[in-house]
Protein backbone atom coordinates (compact mmCIF):
# COMPACT_ATOMS: atom_id res chain seq x y z
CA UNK A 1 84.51 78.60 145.48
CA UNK A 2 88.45 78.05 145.15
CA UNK A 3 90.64 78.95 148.02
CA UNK A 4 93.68 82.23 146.84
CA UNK A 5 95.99 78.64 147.26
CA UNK A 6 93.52 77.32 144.45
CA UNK A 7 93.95 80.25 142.26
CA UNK A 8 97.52 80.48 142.76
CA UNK A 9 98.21 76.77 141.12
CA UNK A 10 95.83 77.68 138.70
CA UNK A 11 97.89 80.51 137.68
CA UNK A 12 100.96 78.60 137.64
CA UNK A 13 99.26 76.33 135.03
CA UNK A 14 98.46 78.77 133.15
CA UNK A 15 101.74 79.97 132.75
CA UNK A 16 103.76 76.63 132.21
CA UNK A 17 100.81 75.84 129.66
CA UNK A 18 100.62 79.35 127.60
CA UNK A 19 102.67 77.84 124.73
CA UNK A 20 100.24 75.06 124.30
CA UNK A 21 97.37 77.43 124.76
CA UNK A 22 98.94 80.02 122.15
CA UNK A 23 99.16 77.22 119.47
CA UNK A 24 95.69 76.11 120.10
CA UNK A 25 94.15 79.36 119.81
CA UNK A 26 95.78 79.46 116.49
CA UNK A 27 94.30 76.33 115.76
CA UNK A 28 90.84 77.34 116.73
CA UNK A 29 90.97 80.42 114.66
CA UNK A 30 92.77 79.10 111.38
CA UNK A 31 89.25 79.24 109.57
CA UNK A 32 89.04 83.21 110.66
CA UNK A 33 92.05 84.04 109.15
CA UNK A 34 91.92 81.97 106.15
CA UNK A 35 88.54 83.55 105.34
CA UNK A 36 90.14 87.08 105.51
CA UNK A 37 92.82 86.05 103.26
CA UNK A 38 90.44 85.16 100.91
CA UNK A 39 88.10 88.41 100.95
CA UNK A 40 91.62 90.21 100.05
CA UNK A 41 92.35 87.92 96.79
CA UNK A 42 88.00 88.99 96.41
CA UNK A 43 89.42 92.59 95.85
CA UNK A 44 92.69 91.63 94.25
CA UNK A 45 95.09 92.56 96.95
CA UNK A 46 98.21 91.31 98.83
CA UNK A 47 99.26 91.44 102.15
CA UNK A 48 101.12 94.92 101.81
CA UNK A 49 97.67 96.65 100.91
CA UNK A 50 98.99 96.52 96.91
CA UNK A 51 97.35 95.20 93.70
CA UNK A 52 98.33 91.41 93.35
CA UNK A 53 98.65 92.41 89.61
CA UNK A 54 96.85 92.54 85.97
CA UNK A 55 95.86 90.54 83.78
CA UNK A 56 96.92 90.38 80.10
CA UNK A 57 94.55 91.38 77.17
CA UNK A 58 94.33 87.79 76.17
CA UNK A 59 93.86 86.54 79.48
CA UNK A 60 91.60 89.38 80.20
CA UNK A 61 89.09 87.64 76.99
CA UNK A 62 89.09 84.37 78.17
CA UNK A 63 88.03 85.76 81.86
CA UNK A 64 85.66 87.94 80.43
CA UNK A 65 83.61 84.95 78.42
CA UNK A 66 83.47 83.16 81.34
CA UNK A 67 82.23 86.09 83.48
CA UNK A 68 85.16 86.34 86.00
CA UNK A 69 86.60 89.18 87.21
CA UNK A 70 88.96 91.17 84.71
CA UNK A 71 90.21 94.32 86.32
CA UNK A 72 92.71 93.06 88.80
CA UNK A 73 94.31 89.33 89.71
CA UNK A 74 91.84 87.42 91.76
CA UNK A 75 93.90 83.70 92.24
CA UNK A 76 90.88 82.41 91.66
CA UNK A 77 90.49 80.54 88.70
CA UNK A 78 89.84 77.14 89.12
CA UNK A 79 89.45 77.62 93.16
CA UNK A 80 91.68 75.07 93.79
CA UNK A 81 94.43 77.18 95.15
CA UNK A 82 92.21 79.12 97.73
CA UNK A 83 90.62 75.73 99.11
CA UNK A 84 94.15 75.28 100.02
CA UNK A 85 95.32 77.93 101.77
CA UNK A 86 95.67 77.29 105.62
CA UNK A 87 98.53 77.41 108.07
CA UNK A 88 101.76 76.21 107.09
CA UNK A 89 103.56 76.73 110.68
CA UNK A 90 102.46 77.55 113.76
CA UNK A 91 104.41 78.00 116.90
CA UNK A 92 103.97 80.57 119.86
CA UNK A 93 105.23 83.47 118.19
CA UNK A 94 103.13 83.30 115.11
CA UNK A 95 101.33 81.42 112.62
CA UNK A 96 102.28 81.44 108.93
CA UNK A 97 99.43 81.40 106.12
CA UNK A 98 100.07 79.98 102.79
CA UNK A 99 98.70 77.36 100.55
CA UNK A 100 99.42 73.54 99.21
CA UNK A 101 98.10 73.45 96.54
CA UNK A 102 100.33 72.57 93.32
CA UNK A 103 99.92 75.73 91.69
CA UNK A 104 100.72 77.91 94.65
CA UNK A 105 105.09 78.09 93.17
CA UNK A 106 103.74 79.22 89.73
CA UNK A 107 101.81 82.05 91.46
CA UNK A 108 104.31 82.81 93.50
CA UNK A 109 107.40 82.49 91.21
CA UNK A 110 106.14 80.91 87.54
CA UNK A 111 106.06 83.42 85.09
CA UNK A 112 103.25 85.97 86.70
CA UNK A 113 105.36 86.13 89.46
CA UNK A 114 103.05 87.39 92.01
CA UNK A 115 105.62 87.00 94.62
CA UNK A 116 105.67 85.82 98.08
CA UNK A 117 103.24 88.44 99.74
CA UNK A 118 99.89 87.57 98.04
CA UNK A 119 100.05 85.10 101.55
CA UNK A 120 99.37 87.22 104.69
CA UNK A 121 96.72 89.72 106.12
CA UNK A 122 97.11 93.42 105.46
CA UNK A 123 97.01 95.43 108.76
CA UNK A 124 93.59 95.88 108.91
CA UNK A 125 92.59 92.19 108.63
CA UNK A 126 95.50 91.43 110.76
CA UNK A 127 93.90 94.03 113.19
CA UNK A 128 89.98 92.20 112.51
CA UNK A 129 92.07 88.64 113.02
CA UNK A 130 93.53 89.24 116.21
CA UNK A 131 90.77 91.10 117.89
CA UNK A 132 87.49 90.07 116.77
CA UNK A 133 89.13 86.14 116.71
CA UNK A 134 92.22 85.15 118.36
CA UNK A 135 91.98 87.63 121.24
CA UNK A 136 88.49 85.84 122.23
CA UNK A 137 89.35 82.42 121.54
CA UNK A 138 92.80 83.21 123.91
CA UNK A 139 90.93 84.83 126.59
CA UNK A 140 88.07 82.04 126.89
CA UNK A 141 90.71 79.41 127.03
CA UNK A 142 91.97 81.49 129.96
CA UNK A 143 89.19 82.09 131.81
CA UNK A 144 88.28 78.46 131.72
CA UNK A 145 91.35 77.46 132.81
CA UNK A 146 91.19 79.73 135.60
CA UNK A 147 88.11 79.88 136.95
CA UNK A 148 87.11 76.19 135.56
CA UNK A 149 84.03 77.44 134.14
């Protein structure tokens, strides 16, 4: 059992190490939130809740022969550019999700010109990110430094 003097240094740990600790948790739940960004391009939608976009008529035929999705923009045509989407930057205050893949500029600025907010959770997958994943991950890294357990 630790002495209250025990628990006190532990605590002071704690604190100098919560930037560390923040950035790992990120770390540990990168694969959470990257999934979630992914079920949104499933439906066709962007961080702001909106359509990503349509397709054209032509574009529409060629999707529909292969048996992909036709009614809305999935970004996922050769898969290539979801495989790639992780996080960019990370620091304390947040962690930014995008993708590195060479046709990620077209998407975002080439001639569909999706725009910059196809990256990013909408609120309720921000809300399912941060409690059902990084809120766990934080608070087990806590406890174990704490308590040692």
């Amino acid at each position: 059992m630790a002495t209250v003097i025990e628990i006190r240094d532990r605590f002071k740990n704690l604190l100098n190490s919560l930037g560390s600790i923040i950035v790992s948790t990120y770390k540990d739940t990168e694969k959470d939130a990257v999934k979630l960004q992914q079920d949104q391009w499933d439906v066709g939608l962007r961080a702001d809740g909106g359509q990503i976009g349509q397709y054209s008529d032509f574009t529409k035929s060629i999707k529909k022969r292969k048996g992909q999705e036709t009614e809305f923009v999935t970004l996922q045509d050769s898969g290539a550019l979801i495989k790639s989407i992780k996080f960019t930057s990370i620091v304390e205050e947040y962690a930014e999700i995008d993708a590195t893949d060479g046709k990620r500029d077209k998407v975002v600025s080439g001639d569909n010109n999706y725009g910059e907010d196809i990256f990013g959770l909408m609120e309720q997958n921000t809300y399912e990110y941060a409690n059902d994943s990084w809120l766990k991950s934080f608070g087990n890294r806590l406890r174990k430094l704490i308590w040692r357990r």
